[in-house]
Protein backbone atom coordinates (compact mmCIF):
# COMPACT_ATOMS: atom_id res chain seq x y z
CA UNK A 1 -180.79 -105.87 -39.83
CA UNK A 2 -178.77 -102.94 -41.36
CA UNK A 3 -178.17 -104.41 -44.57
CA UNK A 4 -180.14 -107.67 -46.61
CA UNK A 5 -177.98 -107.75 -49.65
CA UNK A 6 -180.91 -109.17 -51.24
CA UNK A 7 -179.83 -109.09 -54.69
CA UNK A 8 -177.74 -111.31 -53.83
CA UNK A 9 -179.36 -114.09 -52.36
CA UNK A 10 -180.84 -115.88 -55.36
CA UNK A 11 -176.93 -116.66 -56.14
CA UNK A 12 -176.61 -117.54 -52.55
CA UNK A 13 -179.87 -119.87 -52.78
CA UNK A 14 -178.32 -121.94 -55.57
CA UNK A 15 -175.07 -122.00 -54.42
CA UNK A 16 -176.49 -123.58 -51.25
CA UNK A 17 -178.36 -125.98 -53.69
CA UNK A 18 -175.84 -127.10 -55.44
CA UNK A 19 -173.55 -128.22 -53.10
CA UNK A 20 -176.81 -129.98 -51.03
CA UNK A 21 -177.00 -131.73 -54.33
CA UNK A 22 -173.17 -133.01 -54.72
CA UNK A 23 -171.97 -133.38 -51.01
CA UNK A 24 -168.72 -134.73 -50.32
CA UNK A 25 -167.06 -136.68 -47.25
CA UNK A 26 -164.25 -135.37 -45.17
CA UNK A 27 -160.64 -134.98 -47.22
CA UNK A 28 -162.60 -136.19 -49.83
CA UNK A 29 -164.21 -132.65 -50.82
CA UNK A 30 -162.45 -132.63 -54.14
CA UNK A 31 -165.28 -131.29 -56.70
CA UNK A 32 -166.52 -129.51 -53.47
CA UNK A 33 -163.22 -127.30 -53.11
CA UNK A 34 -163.00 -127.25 -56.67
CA UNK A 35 -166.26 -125.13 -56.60
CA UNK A 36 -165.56 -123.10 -54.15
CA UNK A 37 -161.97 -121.88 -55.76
CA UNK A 38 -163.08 -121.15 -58.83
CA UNK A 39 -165.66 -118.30 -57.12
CA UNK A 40 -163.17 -117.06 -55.37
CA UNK A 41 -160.44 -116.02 -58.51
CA UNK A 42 -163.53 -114.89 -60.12
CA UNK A 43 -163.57 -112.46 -57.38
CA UNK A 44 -160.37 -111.43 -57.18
CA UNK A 45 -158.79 -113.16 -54.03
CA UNK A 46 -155.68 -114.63 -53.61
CA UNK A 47 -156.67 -118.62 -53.30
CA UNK A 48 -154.20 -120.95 -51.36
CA UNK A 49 -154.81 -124.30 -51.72
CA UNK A 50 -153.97 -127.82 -49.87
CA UNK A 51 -154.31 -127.04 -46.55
CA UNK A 52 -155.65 -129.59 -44.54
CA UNK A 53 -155.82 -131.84 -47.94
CA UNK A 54 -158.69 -130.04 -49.67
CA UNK A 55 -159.06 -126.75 -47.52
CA UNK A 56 -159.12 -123.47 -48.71
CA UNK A 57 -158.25 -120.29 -47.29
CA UNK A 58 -159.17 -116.89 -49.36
CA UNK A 59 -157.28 -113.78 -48.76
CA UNK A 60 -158.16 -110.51 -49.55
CA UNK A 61 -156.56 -106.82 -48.77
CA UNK A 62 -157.93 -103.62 -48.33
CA UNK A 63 -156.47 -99.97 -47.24
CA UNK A 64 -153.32 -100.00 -44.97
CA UNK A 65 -154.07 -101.97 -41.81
CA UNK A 66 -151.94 -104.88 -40.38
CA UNK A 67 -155.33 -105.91 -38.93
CA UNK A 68 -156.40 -109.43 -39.98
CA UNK A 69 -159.69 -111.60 -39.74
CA UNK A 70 -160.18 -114.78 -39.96
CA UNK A 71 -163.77 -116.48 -41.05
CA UNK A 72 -164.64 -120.09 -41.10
CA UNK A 73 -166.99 -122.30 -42.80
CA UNK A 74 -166.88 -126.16 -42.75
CA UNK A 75 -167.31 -127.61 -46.32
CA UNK A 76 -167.96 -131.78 -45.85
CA UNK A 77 -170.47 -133.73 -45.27
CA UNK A 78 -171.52 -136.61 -43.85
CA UNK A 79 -172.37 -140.65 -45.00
CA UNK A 80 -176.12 -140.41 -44.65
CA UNK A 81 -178.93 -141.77 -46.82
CA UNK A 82 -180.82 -138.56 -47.54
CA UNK A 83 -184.84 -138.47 -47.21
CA UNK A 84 -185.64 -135.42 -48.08
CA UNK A 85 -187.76 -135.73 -50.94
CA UNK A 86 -185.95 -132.51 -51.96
CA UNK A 87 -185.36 -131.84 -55.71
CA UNK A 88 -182.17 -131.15 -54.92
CA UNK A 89 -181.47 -133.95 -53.06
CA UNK A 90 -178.50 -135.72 -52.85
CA UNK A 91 -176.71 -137.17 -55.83
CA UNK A 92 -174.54 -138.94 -54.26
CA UNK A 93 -175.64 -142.15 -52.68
CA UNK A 94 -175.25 -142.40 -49.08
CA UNK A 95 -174.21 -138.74 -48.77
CA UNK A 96 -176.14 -135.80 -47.59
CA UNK A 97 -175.28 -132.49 -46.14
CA UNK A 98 -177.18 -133.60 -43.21
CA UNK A 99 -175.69 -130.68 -40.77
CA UNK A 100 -175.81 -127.95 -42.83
CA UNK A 101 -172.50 -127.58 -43.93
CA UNK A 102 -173.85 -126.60 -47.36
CA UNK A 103 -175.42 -123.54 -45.72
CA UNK A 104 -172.39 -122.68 -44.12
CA UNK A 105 -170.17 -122.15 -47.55
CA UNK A 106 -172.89 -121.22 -49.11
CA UNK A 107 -173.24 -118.21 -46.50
CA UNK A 108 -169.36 -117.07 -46.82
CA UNK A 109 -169.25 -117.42 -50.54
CA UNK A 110 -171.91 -114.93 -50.47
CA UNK A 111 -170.38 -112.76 -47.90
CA UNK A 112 -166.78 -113.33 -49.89
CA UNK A 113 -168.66 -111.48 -52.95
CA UNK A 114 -169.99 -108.66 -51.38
CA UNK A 115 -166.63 -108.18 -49.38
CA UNK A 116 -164.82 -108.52 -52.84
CA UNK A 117 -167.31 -105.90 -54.12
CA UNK A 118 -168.32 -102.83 -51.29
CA UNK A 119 -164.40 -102.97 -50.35
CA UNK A 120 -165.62 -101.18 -47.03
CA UNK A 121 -162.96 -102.47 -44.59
CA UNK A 122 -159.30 -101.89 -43.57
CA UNK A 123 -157.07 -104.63 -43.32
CA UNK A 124 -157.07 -108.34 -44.57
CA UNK A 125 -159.85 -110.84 -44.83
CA UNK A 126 -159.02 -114.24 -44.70
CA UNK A 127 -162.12 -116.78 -45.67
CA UNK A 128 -161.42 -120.58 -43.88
CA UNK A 129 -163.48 -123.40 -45.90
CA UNK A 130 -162.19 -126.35 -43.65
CA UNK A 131 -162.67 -129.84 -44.65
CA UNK A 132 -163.24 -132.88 -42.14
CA UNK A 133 -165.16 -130.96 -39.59
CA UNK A 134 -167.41 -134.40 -39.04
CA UNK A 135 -164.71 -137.06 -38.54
CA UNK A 136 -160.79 -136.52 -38.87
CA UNK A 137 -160.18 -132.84 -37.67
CA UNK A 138 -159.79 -130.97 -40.48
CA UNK A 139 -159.23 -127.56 -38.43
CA UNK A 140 -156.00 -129.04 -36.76
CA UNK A 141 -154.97 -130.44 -40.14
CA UNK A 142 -155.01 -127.17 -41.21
CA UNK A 143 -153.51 -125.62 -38.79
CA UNK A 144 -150.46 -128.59 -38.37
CA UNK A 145 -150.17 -127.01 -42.32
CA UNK A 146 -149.26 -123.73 -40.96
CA UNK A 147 -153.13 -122.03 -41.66
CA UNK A 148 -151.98 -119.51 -38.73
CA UNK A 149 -148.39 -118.89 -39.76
CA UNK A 150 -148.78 -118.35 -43.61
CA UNK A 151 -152.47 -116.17 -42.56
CA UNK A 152 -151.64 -114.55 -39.88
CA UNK A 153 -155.18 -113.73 -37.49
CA UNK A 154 -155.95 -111.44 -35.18
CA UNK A 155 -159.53 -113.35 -34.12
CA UNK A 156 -161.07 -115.70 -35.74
CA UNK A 157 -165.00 -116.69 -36.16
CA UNK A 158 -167.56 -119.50 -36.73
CA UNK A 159 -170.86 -120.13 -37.07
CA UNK A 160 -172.95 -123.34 -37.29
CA UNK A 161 -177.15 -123.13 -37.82
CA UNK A 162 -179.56 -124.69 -35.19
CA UNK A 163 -182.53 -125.82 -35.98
CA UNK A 164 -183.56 -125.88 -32.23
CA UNK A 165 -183.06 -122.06 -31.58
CA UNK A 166 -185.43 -119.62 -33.15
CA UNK A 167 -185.45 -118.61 -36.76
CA UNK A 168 -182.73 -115.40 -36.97
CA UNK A 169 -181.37 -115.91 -33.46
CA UNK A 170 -177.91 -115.60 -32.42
CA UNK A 171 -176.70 -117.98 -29.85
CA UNK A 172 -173.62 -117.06 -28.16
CA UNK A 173 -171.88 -118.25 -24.95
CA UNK A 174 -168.35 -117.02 -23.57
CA UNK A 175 -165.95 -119.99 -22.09
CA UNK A 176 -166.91 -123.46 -22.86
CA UNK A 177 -169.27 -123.92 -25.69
CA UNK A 178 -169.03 -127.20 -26.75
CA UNK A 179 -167.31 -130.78 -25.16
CA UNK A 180 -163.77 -132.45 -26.13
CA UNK A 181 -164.95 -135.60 -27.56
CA UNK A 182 -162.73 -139.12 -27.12
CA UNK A 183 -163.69 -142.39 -27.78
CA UNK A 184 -162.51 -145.77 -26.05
CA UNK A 185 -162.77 -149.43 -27.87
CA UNK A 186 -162.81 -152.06 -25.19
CA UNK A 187 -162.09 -155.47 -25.89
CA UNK A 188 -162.81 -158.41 -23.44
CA UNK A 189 -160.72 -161.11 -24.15
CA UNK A 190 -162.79 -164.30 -22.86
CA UNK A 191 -162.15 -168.18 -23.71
CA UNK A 192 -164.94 -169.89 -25.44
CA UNK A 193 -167.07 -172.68 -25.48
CA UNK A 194 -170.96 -174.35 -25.56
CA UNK A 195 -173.48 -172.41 -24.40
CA UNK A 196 -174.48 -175.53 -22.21
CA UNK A 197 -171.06 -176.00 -20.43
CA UNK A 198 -170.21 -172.30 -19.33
CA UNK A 199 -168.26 -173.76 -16.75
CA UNK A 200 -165.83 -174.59 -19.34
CA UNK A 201 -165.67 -171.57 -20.61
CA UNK A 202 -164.86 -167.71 -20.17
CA UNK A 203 -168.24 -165.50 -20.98
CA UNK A 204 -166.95 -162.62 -21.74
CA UNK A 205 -170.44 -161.28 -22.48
CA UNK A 206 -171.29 -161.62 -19.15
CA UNK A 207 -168.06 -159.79 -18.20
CA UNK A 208 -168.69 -156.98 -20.96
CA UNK A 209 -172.22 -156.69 -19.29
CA UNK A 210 -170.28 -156.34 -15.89
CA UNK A 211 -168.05 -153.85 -16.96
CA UNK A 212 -170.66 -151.85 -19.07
CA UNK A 213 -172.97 -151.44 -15.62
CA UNK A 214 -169.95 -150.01 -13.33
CA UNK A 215 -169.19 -147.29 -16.26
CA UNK A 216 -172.47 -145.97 -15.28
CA UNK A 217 -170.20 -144.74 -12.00
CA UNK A 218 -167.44 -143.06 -13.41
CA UNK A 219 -170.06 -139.57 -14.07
CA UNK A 220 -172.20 -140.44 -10.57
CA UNK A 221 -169.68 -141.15 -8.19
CA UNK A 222 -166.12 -140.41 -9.53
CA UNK A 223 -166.32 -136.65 -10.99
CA UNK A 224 -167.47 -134.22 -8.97
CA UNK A 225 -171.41 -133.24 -9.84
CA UNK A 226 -171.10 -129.68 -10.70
CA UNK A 227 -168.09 -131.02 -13.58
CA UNK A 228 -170.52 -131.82 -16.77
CA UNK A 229 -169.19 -135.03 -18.63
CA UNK A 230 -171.05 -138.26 -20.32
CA UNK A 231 -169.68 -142.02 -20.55
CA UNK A 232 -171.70 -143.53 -22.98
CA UNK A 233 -171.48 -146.78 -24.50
CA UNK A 234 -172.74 -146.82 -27.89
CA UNK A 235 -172.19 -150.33 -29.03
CA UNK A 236 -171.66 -153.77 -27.69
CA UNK A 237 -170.85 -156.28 -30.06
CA UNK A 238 -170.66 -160.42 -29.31
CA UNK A 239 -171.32 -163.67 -30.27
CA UNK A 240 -173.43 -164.84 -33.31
CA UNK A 241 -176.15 -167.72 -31.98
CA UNK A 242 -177.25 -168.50 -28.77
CA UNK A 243 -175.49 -171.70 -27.86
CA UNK A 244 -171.95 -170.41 -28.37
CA UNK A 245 -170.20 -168.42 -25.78
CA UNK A 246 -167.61 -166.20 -28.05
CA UNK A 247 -163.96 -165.58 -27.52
CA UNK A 248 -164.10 -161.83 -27.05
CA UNK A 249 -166.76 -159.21 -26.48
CA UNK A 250 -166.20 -155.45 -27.81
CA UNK A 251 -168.01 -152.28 -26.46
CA UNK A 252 -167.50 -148.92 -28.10
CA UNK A 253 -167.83 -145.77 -25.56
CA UNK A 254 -167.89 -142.04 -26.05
CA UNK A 255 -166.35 -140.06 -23.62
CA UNK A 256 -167.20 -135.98 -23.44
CA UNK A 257 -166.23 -133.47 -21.36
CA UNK A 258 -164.80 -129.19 -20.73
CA UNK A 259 -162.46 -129.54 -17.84
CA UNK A 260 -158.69 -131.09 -18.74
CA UNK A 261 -158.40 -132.23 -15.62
CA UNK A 262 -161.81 -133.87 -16.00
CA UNK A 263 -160.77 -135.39 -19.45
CA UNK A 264 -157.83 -136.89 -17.43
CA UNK A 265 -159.77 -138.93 -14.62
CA UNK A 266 -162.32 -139.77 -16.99
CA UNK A 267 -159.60 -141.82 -18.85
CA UNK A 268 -158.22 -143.01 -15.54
CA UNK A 269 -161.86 -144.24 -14.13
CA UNK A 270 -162.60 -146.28 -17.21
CA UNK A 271 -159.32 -147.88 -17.92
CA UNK A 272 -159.15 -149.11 -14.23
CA UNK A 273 -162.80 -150.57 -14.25
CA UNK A 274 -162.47 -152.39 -17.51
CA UNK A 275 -159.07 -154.09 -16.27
CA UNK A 276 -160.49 -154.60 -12.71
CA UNK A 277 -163.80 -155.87 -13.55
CA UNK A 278 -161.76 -158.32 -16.51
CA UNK A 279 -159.36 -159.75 -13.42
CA UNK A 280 -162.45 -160.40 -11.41
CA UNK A 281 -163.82 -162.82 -14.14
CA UNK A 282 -160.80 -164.17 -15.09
CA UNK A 283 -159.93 -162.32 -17.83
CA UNK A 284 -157.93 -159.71 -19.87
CA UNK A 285 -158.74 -156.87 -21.77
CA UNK A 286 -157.70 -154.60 -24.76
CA UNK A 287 -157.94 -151.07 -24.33
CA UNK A 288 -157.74 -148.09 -27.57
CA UNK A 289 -157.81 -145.00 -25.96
CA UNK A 290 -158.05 -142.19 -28.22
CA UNK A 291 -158.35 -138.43 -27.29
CA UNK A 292 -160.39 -136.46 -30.41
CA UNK A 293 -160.94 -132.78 -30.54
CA UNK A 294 -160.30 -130.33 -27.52
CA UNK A 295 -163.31 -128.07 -25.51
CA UNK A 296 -164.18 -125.58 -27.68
CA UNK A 297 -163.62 -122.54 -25.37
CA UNK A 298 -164.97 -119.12 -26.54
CA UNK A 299 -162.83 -115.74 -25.55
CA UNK A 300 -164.67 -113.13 -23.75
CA UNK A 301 -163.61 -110.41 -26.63
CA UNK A 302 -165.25 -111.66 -29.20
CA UNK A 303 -168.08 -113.17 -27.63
CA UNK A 304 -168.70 -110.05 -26.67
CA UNK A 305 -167.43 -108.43 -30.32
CA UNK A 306 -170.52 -111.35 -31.56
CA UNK A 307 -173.45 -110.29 -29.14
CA UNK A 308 -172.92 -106.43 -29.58
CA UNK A 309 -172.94 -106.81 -33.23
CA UNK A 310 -176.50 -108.72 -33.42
CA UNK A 311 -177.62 -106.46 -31.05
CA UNK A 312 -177.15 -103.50 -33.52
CA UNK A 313 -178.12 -104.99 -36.21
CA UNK A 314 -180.79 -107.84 -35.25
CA UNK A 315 -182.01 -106.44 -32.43
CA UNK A 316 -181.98 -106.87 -28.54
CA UNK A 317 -184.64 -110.30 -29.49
CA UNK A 318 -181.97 -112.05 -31.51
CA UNK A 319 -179.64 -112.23 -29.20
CA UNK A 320 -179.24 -115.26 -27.00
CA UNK A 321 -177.27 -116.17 -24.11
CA UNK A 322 -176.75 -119.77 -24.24
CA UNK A 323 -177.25 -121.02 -20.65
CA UNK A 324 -175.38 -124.06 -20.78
CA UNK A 325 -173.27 -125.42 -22.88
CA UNK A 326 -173.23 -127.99 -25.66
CA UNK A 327 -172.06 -131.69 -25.34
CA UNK A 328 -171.35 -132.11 -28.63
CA UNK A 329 -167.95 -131.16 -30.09
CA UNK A 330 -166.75 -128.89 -32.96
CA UNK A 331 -163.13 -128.89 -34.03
CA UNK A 332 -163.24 -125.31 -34.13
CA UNK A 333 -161.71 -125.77 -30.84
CA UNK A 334 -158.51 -126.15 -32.48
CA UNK A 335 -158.63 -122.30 -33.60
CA UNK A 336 -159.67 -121.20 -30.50
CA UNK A 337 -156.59 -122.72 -28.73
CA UNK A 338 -154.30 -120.81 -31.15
CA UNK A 339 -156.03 -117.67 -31.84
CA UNK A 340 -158.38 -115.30 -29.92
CA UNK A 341 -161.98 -116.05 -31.59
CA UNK A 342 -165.52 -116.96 -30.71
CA UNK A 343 -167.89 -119.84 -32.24
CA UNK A 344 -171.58 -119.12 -31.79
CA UNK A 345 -175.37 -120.45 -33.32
CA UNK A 346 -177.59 -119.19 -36.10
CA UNK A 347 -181.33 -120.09 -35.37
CA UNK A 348 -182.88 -121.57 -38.47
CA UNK A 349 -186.36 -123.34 -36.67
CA UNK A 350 -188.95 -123.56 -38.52
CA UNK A 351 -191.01 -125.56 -36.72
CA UNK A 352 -191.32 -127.41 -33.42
CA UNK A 353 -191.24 -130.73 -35.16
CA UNK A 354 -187.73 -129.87 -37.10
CA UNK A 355 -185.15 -132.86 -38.21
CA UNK A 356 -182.10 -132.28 -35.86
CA UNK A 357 -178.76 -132.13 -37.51
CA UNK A 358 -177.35 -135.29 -38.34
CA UNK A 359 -181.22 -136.55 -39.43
CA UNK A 360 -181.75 -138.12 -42.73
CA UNK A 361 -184.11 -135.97 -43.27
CA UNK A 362 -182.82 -132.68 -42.29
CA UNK A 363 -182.56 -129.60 -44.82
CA UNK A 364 -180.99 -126.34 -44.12
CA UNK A 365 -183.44 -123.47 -44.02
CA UNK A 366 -182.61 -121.33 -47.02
CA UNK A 367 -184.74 -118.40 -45.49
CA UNK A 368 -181.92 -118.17 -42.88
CA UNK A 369 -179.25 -117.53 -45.87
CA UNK A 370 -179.48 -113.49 -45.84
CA UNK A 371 -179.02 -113.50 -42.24
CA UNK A 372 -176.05 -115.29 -42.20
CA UNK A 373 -174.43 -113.92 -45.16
CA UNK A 374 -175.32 -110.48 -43.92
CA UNK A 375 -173.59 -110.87 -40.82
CA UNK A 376 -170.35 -112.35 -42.21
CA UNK A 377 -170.35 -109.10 -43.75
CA UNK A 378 -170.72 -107.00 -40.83
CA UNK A 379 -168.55 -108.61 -38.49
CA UNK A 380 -165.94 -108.14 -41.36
CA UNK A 381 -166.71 -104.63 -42.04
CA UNK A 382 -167.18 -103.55 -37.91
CA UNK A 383 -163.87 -105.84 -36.69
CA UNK A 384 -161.78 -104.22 -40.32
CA UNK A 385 -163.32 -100.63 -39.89
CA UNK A 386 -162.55 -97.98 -42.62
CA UNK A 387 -160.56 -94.74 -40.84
């Protein structure tokens, strides 16, 4: 890399540290944005407040260009019991930064000071901490706050560490990178009874159990095999003791997928089983539908903008071209859909036996902290260049 920064990184360390050690959950980052305001007056940017409930966006202005940037970094994190062992673990019981979101601001703080302080672009820097990434869409809160209208962006950017890809990579992948998520609550509505006269009764965990094997058709025989989704049913909840048959049975699915279209027969597939397989036992259902975050769908100028960059200053090894997309979902798709950007991957492995995100265990790899905070700094400086 061109430039380490690495007086700075001590500061960065901490800063990482500290907010691993006070984590917050989504629109509930209060002490969190708190924090990361106060650094930024201290620096000298102009700090807007409120968007999205406890998001922050930091603007700052250099030379004479009407060019703007905009750089994101989620701030919440999640309800996990942390097992670390760390000594600065969690103080907050049953909240960790379990996805590294603490590495994330801790990254663009650092990059927002050396911005603040070299002053080598032209143009106007806008720094996105985003609450809510995990759970209630912070980004489109944000944006449905008028994030794009008040800060005006030309591209915008995002980053999120991987523990799976190699320490320093960069990960990047034009078009789809990761899934639009939904979820679907089904609710069989049975009739119950004793466990020893069914015939009086409605099972509807037998009729949950029905409807639960023919999902398992939607993705084999109802999309076509080269569109990627998953129908998964995460939880199945009934009865309490083995002579009763219940009223109701209640299955919780997640639904992901890239293709709109797709998204739209997925819907279609599963309402029409659950109702079809109810009707063949007798019985009803109760269907909540509810579509969550869109594709996140990388543009080919900044993807390309991204993998140039680490090429010159990484090298040709740290660069990565994804082959496949992700299934999981970011709500950085929300950006993308109103502004030209790209979202890509910052190896932080360590080892082959590495927590994944979302593990009670898992701790983001300081060592990975120059790199990222380096490269907030070049894409800034090389998309804002000085005439």
């Amino acid at each position: 890399m061109t430039i380490q920064f690495s007086n700075y990184m001590a500061e960065v360390v901490a800063t990482r540290r500290y907010l691993h050690q006070h984590p917050e959950l989504g629109l509930s980052e209060f002490n969190t944005s708190d924090f990361i305001a106060k650094q930024l007056v201290e620096l000298g940017y102009e700090v807007t407040r409120g968007l999205g409930k406890t998001g922050i966006v930091a603007t700052l202005k250099n030379g004479d260009s009407g060019r703007a940037i905009g750089i994101r970094a989620d701030i919440d994190a999640l309800p996990i019991v942390e097992e670390t062992g760390a000594e600065y673990a969690s103080q907050n019981k049953g909240i960790m930064h379990a996805c590294g979101h603490d590495g994330h601001t801790a990254m663009l703080l650092g990059a927002a000071k050396i911005l603040a302080e070299r002053k080598n672009f032209d143009g106007t820097v806008h720094l996105i901490f985003q609450p809510a990434e995990e759970n209630f869409g912070g980004a489109k809160m944000m944006i449905d706050d008028g994030l794009f209208e008040r800060f005006p962006c030309d591209a915008v950017f995002g980053l999120h560490n991987d523990p799976s890809l190699g320490f320093g990579q960069i990960g990047v992948k034009e078009g789809p990178m990761m899934a639009a998520v939904d979820e679907c609550r089904i609710t069989v509505n049975g009739h119950g009874g004793h466990g020893a006269e069914p015939q009086d009764a409605s099972d509807p965990i037998v009729c949950g159990a029905s409807i639960i094997m023919a999902l398992q058709t939607v993705a084999s025989r109802n999309i076509h095999p080269l569109d990627a989704c998953v129908v998964t049913v995460g939880a199945f909840h009934s009865g309490t003791v083995s002579n009763i048959i219940p009223e109701r049975s209640e299955m919780i699915l997640t639904i992901r997928s890239f293709d709109p279209g797709v998204r739209d027969e997925l819907e279609r597939r599963i309402r029409m089983i659950a109702e079809g397989q109810a009707a063949s036992y007798g019985m009803s259902v109760t269907i909540d539908y509810n579509r969550g975050y869109e594709a996140t769908i990388n543009h080919k100028n900044e993807t390309d903008f991204v993998r140039n960059l680490a090429r010159r200053t990484l090298g040709e090894d740290k660069v990565v071209d994804l082959p496949r997309p992700s299934m999981g979902s970011e709500d950085f798709a929300f950006m993308l859909a109103e502004r030209p950007g790209t979202y890509f991957l910052l190896g932080t492995k360590r080892t082959e036996k590495d927590p994944p995100l979302h593990h009670p265990r898992f701790d983001f790899n300081d060592d990975a902290l120059p790199i990222g905070t380096s490269f907030w700094v070049e894409l800034a400086e090389a998309y804002l260049p000085t005439k």
